[in-house]
C-alpha atoms as a PDB file:
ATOM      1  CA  UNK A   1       5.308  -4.480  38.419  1.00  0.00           C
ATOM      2  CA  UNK A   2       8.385  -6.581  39.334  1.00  0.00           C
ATOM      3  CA  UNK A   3       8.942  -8.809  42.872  1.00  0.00           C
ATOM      4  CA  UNK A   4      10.980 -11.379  43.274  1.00  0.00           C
ATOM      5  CA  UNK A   5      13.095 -11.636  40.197  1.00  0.00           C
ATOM      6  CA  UNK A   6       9.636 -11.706  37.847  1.00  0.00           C
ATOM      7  CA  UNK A   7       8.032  -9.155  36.434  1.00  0.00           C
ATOM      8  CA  UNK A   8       4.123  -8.422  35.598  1.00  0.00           C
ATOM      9  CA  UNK A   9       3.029  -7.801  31.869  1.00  0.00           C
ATOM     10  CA  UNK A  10       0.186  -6.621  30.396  1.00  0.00           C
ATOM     11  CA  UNK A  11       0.202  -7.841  26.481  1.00  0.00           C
ATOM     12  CA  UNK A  12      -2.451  -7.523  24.053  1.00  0.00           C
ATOM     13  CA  UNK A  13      -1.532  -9.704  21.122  1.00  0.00           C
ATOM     14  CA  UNK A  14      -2.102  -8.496  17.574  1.00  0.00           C
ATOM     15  CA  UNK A  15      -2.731 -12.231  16.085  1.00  0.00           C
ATOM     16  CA  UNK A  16      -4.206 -15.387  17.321  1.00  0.00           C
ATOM     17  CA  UNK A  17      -1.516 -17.146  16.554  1.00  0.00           C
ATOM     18  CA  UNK A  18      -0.060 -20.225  18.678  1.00  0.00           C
ATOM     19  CA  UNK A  19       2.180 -19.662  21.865  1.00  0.00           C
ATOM     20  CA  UNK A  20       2.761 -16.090  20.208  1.00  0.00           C
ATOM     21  CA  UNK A  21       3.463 -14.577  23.934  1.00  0.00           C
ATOM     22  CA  UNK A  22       5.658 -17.421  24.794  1.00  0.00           C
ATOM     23  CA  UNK A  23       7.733 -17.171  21.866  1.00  0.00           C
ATOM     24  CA  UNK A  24       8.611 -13.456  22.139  1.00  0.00           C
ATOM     25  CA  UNK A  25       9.379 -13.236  25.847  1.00  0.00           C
ATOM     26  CA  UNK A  26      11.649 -16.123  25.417  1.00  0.00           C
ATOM     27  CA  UNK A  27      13.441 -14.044  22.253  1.00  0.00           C
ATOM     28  CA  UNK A  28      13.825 -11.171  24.336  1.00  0.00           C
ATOM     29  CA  UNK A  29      15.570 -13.182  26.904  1.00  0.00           C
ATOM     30  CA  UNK A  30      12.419 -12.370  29.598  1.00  0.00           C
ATOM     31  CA  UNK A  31      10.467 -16.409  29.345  1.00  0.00           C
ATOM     32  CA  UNK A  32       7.371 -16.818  31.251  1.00  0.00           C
ATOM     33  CA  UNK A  33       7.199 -18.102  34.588  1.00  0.00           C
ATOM     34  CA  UNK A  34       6.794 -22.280  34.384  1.00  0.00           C
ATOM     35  CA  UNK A  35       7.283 -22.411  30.975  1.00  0.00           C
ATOM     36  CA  UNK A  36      10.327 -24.923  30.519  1.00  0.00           C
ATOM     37  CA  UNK A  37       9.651 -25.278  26.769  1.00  0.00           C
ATOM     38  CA  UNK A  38      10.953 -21.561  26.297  1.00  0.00           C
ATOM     39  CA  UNK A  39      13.472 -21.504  29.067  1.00  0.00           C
ATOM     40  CA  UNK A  40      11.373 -20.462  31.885  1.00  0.00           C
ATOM     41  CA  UNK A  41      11.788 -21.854  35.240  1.00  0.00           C
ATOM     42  CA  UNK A  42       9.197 -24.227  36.894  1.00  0.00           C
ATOM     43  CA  UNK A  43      11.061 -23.155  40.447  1.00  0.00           C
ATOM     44  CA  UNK A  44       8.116 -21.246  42.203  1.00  0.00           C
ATOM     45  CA  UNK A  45       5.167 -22.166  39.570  1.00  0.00           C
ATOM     46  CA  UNK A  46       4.490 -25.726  38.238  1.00  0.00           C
ATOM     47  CA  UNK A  47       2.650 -24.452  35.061  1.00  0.00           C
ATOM     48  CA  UNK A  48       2.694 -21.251  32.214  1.00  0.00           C
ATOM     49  CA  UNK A  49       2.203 -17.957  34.405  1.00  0.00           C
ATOM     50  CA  UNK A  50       0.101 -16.586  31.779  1.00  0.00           C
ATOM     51  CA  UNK A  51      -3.725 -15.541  32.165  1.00  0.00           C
ATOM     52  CA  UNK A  52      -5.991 -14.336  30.362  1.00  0.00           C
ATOM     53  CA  UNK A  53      -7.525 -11.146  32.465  1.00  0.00           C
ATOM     54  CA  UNK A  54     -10.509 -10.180  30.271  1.00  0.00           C
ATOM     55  CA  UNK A  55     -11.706 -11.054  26.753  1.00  0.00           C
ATOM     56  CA  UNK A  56     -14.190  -9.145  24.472  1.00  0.00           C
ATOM     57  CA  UNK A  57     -16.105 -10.269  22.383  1.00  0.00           C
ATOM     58  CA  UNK A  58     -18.829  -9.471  20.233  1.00  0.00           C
ATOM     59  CA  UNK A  59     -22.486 -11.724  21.005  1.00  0.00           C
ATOM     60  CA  UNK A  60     -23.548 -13.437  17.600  1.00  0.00           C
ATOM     61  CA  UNK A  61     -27.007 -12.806  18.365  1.00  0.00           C
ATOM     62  CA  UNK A  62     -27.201  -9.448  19.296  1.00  0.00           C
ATOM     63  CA  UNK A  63     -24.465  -8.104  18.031  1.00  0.00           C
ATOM     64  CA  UNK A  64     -23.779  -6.399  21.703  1.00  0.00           C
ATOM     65  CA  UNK A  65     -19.750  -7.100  22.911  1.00  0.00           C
ATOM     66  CA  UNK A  66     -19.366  -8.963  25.878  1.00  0.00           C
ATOM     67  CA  UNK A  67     -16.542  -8.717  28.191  1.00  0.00           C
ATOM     68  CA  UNK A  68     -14.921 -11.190  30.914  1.00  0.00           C
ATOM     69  CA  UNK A  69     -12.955 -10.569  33.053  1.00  0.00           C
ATOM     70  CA  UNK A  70     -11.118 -13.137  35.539  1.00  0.00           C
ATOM     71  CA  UNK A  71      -8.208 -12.291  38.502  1.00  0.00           C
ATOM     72  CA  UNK A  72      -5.124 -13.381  38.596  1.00  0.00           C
ATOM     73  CA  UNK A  73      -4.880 -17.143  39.772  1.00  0.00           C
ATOM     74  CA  UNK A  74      -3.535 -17.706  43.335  1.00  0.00           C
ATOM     75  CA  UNK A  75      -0.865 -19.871  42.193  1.00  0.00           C
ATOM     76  CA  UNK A  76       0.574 -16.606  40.311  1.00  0.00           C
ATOM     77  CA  UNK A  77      -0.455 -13.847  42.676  1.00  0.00           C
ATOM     78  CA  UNK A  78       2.112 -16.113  45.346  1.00  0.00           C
ATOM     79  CA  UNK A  79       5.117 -14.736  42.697  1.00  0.00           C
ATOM     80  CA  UNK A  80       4.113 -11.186  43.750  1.00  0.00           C
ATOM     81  CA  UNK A  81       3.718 -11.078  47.314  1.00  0.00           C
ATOM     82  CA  UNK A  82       5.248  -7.851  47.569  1.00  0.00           C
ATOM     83  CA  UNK A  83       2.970  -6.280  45.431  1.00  0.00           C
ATOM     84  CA  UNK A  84      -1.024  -5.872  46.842  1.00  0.00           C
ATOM     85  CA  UNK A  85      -4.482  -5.617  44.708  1.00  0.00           C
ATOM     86  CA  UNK A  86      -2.811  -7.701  42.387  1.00  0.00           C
END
């Protein structure tokens, strides 16, 4: 989806590894939204515009997976306000 001059991602990193999503937007000239350590502009957002939508995991007692899933913050729905059910 893309409003406004930002576009919005769905990524499913491979690793765990630290600021991972940060890192390779900014190196493919596309930084995140309020992220002035990687060249993204704190203009319209005051923090990262990155959220987690839903994590899986698996229970350590029952073994069963458990997902959770949370919406997108207001603060970053506001940078799509062309775009509804977001």
């Amino acid at each position: 989806m893309y409003s406004g001059g930002y576009s919005l991602l769905e990524l499913i990193p491979e690793t765990g590894r630290t600021h991972q999503i940060r890192v390779h937007c900014a190196y493919i000239g596309y930084p995140l939204a309020g992220d002035d350590l990687y060249g993204g502009s704190t203009e319209h957002i005051k923090r990262h515009a990155l959220h987690c939508g839903e994590l899986t995991f698996t229970e350590p007692l029952t073994g069963e997976p458990v997902t959770l899933v949370s919406g997108i913050p207001e603060d970053m729905r506001k940078l799509f306000p062309a775009i509804r059910g977001i």
